[in-house]
Protein backbone atom coordinates (compact mmCIF):
# COMPACT_ATOMS: atom_id res chain seq x y z
CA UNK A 1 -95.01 -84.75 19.48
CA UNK A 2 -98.57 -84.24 18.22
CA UNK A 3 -99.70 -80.94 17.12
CA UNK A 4 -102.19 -79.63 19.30
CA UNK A 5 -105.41 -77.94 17.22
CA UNK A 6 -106.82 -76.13 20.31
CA UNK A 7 -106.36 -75.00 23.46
CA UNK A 8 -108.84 -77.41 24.75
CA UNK A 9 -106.60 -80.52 23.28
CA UNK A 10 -103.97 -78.94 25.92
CA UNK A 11 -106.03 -79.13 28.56
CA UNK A 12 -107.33 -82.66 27.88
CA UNK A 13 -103.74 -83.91 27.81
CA UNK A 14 -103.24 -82.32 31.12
CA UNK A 15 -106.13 -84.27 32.41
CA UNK A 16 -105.02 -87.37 30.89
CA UNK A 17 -101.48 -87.17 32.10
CA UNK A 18 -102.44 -86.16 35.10
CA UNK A 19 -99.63 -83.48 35.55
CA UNK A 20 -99.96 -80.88 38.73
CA UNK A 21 -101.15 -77.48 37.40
CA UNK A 22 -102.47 -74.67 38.27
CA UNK A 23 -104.38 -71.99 37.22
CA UNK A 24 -103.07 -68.23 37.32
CA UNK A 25 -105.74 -66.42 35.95
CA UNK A 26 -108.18 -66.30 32.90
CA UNK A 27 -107.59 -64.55 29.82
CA UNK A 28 -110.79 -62.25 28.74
CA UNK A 29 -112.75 -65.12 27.11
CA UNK A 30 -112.45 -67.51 30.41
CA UNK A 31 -110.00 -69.50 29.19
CA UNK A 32 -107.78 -70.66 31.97
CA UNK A 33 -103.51 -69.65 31.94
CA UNK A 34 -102.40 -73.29 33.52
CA UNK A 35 -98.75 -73.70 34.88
CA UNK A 36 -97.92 -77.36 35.02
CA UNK A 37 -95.09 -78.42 37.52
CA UNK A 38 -92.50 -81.22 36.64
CA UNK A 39 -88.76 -81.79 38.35
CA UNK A 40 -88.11 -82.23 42.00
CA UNK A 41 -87.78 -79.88 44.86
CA UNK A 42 -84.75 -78.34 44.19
CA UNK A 43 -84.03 -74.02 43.83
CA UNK A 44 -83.60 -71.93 42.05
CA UNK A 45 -86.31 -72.81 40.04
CA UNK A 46 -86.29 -73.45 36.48
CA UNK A 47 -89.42 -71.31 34.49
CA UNK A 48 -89.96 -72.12 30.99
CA UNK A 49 -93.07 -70.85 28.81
CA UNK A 50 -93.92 -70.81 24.92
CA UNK A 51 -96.96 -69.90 22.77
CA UNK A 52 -97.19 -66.10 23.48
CA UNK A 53 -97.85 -65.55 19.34
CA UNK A 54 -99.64 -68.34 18.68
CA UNK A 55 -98.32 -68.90 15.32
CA UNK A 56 -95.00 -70.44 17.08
CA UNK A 57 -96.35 -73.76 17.89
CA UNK A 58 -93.69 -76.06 17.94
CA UNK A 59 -92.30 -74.12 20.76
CA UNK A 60 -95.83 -75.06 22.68
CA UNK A 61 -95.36 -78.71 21.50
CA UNK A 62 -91.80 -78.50 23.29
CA UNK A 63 -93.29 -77.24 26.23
CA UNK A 64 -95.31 -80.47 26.26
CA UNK A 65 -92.94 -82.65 25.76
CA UNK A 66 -90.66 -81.76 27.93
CA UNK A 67 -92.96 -82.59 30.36
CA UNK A 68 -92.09 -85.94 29.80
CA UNK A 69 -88.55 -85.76 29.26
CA UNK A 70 -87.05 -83.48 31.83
CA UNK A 71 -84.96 -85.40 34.54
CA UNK A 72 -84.09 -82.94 36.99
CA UNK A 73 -83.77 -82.40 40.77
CA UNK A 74 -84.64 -78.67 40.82
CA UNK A 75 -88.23 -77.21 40.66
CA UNK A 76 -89.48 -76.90 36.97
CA UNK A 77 -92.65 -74.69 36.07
CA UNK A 78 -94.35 -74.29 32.45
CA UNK A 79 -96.94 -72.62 30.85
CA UNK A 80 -97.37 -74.14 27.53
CA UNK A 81 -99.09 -71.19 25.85
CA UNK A 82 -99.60 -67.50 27.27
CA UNK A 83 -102.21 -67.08 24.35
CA UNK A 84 -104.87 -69.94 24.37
CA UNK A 85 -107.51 -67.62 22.60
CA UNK A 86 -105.24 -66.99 19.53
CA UNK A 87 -104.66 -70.68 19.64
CA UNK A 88 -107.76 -71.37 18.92
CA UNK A 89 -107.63 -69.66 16.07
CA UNK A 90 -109.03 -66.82 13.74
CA UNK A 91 -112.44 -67.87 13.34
CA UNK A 92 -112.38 -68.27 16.87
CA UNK A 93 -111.11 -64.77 17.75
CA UNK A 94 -114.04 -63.69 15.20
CA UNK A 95 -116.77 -65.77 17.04
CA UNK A 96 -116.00 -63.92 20.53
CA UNK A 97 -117.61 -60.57 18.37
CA UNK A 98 -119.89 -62.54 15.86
CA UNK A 99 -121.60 -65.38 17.86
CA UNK A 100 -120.51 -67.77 16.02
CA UNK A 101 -117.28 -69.28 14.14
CA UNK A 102 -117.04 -67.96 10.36
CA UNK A 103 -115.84 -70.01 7.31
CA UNK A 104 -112.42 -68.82 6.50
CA UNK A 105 -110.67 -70.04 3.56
CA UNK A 106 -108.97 -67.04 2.52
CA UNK A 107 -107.51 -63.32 3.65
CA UNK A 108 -110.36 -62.18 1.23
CA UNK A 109 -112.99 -63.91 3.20
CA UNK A 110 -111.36 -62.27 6.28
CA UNK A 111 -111.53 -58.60 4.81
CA UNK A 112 -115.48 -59.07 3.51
CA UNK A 113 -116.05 -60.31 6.82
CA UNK A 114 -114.16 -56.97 8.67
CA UNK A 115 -116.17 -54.38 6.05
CA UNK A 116 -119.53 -56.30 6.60
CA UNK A 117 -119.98 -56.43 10.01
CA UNK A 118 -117.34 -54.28 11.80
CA UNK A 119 -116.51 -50.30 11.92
CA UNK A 120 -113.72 -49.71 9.74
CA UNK A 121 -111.08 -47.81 11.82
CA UNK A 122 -108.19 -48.16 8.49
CA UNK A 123 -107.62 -49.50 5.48
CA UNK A 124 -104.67 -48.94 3.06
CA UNK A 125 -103.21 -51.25 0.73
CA UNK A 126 -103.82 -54.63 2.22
CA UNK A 127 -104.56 -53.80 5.47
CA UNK A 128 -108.35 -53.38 6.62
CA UNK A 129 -108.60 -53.00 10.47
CA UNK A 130 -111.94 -52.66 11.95
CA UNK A 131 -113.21 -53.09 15.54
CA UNK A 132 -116.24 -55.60 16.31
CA UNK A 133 -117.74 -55.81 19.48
CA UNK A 134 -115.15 -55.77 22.05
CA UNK A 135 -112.22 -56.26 19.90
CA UNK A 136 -110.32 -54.98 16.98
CA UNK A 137 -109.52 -57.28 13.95
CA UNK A 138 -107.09 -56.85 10.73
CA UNK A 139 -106.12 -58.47 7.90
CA UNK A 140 -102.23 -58.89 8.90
CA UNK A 141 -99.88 -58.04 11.23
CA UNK A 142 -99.43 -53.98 12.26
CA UNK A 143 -97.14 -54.49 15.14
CA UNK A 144 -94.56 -51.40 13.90
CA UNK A 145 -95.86 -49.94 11.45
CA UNK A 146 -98.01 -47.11 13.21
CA UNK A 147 -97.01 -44.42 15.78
CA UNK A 148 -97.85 -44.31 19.19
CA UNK A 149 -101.48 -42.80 19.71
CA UNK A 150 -102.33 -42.84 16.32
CA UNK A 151 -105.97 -41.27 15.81
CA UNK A 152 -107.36 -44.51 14.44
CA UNK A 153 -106.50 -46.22 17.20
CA UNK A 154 -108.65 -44.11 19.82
CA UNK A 155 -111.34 -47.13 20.16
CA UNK A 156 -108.67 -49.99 20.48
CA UNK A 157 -106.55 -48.17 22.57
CA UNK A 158 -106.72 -50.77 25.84
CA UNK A 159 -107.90 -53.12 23.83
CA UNK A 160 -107.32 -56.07 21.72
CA UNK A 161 -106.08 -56.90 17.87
CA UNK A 162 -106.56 -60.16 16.14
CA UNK A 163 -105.37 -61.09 12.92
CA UNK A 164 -104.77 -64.17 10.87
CA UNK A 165 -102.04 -66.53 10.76
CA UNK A 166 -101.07 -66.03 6.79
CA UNK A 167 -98.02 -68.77 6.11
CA UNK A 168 -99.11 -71.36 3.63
CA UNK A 169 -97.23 -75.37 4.49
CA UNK A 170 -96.49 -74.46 7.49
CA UNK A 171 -97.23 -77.25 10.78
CA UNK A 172 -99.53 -76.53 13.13
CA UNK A 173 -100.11 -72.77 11.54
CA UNK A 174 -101.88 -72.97 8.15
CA UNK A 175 -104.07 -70.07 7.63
CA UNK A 176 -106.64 -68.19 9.94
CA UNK A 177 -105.44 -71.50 12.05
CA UNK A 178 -103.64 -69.22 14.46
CA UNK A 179 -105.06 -65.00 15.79
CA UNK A 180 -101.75 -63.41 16.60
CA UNK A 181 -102.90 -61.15 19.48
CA UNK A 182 -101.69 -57.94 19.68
CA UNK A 183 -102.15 -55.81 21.93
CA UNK A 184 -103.23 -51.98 22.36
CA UNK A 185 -101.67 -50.19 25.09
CA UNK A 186 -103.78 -47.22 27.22
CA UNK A 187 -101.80 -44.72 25.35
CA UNK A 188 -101.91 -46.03 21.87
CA UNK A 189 -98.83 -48.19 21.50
CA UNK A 190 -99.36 -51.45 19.48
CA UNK A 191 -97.69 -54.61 21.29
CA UNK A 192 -98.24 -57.95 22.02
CA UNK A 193 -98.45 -60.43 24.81
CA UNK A 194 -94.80 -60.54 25.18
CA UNK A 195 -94.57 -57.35 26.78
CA UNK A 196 -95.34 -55.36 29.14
CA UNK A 197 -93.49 -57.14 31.88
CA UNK A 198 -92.28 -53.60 33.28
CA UNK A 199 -95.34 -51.69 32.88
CA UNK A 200 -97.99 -50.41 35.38
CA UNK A 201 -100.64 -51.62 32.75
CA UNK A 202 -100.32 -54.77 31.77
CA UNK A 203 -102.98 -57.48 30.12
CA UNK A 204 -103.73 -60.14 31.82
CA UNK A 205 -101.39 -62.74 30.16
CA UNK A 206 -98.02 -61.19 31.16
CA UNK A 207 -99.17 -60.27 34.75
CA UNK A 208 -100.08 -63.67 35.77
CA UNK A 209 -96.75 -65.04 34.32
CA UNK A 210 -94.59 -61.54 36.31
CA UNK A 211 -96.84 -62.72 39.15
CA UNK A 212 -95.73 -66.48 39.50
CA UNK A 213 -92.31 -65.26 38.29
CA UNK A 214 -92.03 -63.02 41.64
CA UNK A 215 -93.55 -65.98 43.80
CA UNK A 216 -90.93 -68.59 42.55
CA UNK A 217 -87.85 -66.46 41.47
CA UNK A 218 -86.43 -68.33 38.14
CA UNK A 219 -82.82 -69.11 38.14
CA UNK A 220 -83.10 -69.68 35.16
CA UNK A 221 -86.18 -68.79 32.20
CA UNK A 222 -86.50 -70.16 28.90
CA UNK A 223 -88.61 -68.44 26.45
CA UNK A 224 -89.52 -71.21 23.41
CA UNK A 225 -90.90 -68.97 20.66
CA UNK A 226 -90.24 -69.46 16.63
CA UNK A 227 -89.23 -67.06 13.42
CA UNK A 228 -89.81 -67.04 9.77
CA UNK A 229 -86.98 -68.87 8.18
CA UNK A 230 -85.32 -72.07 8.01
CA UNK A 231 -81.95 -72.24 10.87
CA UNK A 232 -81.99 -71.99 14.37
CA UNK A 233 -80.77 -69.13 16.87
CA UNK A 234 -81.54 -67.68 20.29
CA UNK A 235 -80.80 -64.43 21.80
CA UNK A 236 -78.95 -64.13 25.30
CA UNK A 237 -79.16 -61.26 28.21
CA UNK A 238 -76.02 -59.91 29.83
CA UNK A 239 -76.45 -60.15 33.32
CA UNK A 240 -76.85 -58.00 36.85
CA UNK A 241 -73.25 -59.47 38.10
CA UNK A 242 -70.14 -61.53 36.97
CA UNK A 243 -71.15 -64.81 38.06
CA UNK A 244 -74.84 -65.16 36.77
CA UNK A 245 -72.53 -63.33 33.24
CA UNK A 246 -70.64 -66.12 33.21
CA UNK A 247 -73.35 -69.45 33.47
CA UNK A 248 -75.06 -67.02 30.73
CA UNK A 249 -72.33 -67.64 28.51
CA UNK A 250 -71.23 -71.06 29.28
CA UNK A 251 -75.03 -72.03 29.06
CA UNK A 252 -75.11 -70.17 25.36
CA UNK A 253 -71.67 -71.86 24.34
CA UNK A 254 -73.46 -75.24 25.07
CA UNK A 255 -76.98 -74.75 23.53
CA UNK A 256 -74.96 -73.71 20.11
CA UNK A 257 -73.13 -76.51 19.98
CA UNK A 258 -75.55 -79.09 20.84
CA UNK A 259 -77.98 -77.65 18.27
CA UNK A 260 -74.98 -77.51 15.71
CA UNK A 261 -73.70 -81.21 16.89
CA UNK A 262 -77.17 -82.48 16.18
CA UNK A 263 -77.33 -81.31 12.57
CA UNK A 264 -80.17 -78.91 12.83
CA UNK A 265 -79.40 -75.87 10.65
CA UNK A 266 -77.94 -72.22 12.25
CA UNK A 267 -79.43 -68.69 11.24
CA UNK A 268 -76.93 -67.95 8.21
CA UNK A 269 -73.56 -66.09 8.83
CA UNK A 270 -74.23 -62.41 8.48
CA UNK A 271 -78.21 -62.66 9.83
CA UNK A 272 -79.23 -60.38 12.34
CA UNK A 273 -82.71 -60.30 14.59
CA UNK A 274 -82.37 -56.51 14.60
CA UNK A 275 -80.33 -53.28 15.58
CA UNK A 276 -80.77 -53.94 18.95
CA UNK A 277 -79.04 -57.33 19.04
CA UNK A 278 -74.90 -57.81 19.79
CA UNK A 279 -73.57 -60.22 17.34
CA UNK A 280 -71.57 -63.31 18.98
CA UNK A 281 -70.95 -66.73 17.43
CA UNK A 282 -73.07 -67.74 14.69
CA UNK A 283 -77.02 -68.48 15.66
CA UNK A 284 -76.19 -66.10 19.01
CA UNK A 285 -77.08 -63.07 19.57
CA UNK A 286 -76.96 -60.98 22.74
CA UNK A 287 -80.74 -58.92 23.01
CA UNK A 288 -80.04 -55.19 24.12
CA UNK A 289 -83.94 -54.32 25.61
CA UNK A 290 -83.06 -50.72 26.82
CA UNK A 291 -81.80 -50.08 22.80
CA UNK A 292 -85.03 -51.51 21.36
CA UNK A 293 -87.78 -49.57 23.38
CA UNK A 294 -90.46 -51.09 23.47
CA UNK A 295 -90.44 -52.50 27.56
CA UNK A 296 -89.06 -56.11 28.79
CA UNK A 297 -90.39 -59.06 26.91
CA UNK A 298 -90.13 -62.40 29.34
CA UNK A 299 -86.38 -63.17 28.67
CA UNK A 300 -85.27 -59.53 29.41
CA UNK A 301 -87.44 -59.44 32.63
CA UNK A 302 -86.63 -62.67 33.65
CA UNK A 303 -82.67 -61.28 33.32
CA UNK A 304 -83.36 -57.68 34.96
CA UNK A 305 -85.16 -59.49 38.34
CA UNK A 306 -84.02 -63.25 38.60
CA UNK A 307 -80.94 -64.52 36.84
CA UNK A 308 -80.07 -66.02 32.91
CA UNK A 309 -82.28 -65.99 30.53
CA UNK A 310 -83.23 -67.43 27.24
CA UNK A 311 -84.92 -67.07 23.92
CA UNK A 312 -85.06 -69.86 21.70
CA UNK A 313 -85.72 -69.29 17.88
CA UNK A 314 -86.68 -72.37 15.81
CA UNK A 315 -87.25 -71.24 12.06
CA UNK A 316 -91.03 -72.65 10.78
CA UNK A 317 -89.56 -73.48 7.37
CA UNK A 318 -86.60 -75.97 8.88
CA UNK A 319 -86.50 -79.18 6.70
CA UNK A 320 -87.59 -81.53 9.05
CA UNK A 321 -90.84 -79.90 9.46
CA UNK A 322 -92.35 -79.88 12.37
CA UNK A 323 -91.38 -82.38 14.23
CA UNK A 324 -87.56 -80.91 13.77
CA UNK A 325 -88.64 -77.78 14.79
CA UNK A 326 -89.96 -79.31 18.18
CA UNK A 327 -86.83 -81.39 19.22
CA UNK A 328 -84.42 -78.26 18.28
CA UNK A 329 -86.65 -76.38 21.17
CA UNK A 330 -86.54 -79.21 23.14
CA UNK A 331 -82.57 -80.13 22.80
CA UNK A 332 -81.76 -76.16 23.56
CA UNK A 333 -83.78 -76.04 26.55
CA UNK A 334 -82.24 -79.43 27.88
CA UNK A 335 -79.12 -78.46 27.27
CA UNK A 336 -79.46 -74.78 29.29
CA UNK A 337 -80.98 -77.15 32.20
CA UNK A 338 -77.83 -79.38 32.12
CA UNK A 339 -75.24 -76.46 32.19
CA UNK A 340 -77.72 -74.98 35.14
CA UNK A 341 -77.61 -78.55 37.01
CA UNK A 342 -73.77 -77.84 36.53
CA UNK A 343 -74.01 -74.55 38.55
CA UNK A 344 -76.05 -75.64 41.40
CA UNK A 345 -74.73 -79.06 42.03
């Protein structure tokens, strides 16, 4: 599976294929949020999406390809990437303020850029944040590491964040090739697109993907995102009632073992995503959203409204590079789909 560069290389392989889509809405820069449809007529439906941080790309290039490999009766919807203007990248994200795409070839290039023509809101240690036009910018990530409402914030709150992918050999995410887009809620809280699922507020990103959600009601969702490391793992949702409970688990007994039979390496024993995370086999882990606080992300919406629910960690540094990275996605989400086949045969 190719690695795609830009959003627009998306969209010209849509064309080319000639796969149904549709557009659900357009993020702030006009770039269109496309749902492709694949499968057959069959419900429940099966929803799977990828690319909300746009440094995860393999799980976009699995979205792709699955595309082309899915063989299944039910109803299959996809949105390759909930954040096509942080796919296109940092100086991308910096032309929507500047006019024009800046040469970036280092985080220092990124801070002169900030301090010459934006308002610094903060800087401390590394971090310079500024706000430019319409949007705020930083050298790295902040997600966590402010309060709610912070006073610095005031301009952004609302508002956007970009800042750089940072990872050096890395596929499809060298640096500034990604903006990670976070996002600032009306009362100061610092988030990102895969939130706000629950909230009265919401960007437009997440409310076109709640909004198909609602219109096709997912039996089953599959999140395709990435981590920092080198294994695999995904998190699972306990369920409204005893039966969808039980295709959870059966469905998370399979994906663990097909990953495992296929050689692809497992988080390490003793690795944990977080407090809010129960601990089951290795590489599984059951996501607790009411314990973590911060609203539903897609999975843990997708489990409070419609049925089981999925997120699928591939680690960026896994030996086989990339193109490991994207048939790991690929092999979890096929194997979910089989054990779902299973259920509604």
């Amino acid at each position: 599976m190719q690695i795609f560069d830009q959003y627009s290389d998306i969209l010209q392989r849509i064309e080319q294929k000639g796969y149904p889509s549709r557009v659900l809405g357009h993020t702030p820069d006009g770039s269109p949020l496309v749902c492709l449809r694949t499968g057959g007529e069959k419900t429940p439906a099966i929803f799977i999406s990828a690319g909300s941080h746009s440094t995860e790309q393999a799980g976009v290039g699995a979205a792709m390809g699955l595309l082309d490999t899915l063989d299944t009766e039910h109803q299959v919807y996809i949105i390759p990437t909930r954040d096509p203007m942080g796919m296109n990248g940092y100086a991308y994200a910096l032309s929507l303020s500047l006019g024009e795409e800046p040469e970036l070839n280092s985080i220092e290039d990124v801070e002169k850029i900030l301090r010459t023509h934006g308002e610094l809101l903060y800087e401390e240690d590394e971090i310079v944040v500024a706000i430019i036009g319409e949007y705020g910018y930083s050298t790295e990530g902040i997600f966590g590491k402010f309060e709610t409402g912070v006073d610095f914030l005031k301009p952004l709150f609302g508002r956007r964040i970009f800042f750089p992918s940072r990872a050096e050999g890395i596929e499809g995410t060298a640096l500034c090739q990604r903006a990670y887009t976070l996002i600032v809620s009306p009362e100061g809280e610092i988030l990102h697109i895969n939130r706000f699922h629950d909230t009265a507020w919401s960007p437009v990103e997440p409310r076109c993907t709640r909004n198909l959600m609602a219109e096709i009601q997912p039996g089953l969702t599959l999140d395709l995102h990435e981590y920092g490391e080198d294994g695999f793992w995904f998190s699972a949702r306990h369920q409204r009632n005893e039966n969808d409970e039980m295709w959870e688990k059966r469905m998370a007994d399979a994906i663990i073992r097909a990953v495992a039979d296929s050689g692809a390496k497992l988080a390490p024993e003793g690795y944990s995503p977080g407090s809010f995370f129960e601990i089951g086999e290795r590489g599984v882990f059951w996501l607790i959203a009411q314990e973590r606080g911060e609203g539903l992300n897609l999975a843990d919406y997708g489990a409070h409204q419609y049925g089981p629910s999925f997120t699928i960690e591939t680690g960026m540094t896994m030996q086989g590079g990339y193109q490991e990275r994207v048939q790991t996605s690929m092999l979890a989400a096929q194997t979910a789909i089989s054990v779902f086949e299973e259920r509604w045969c």
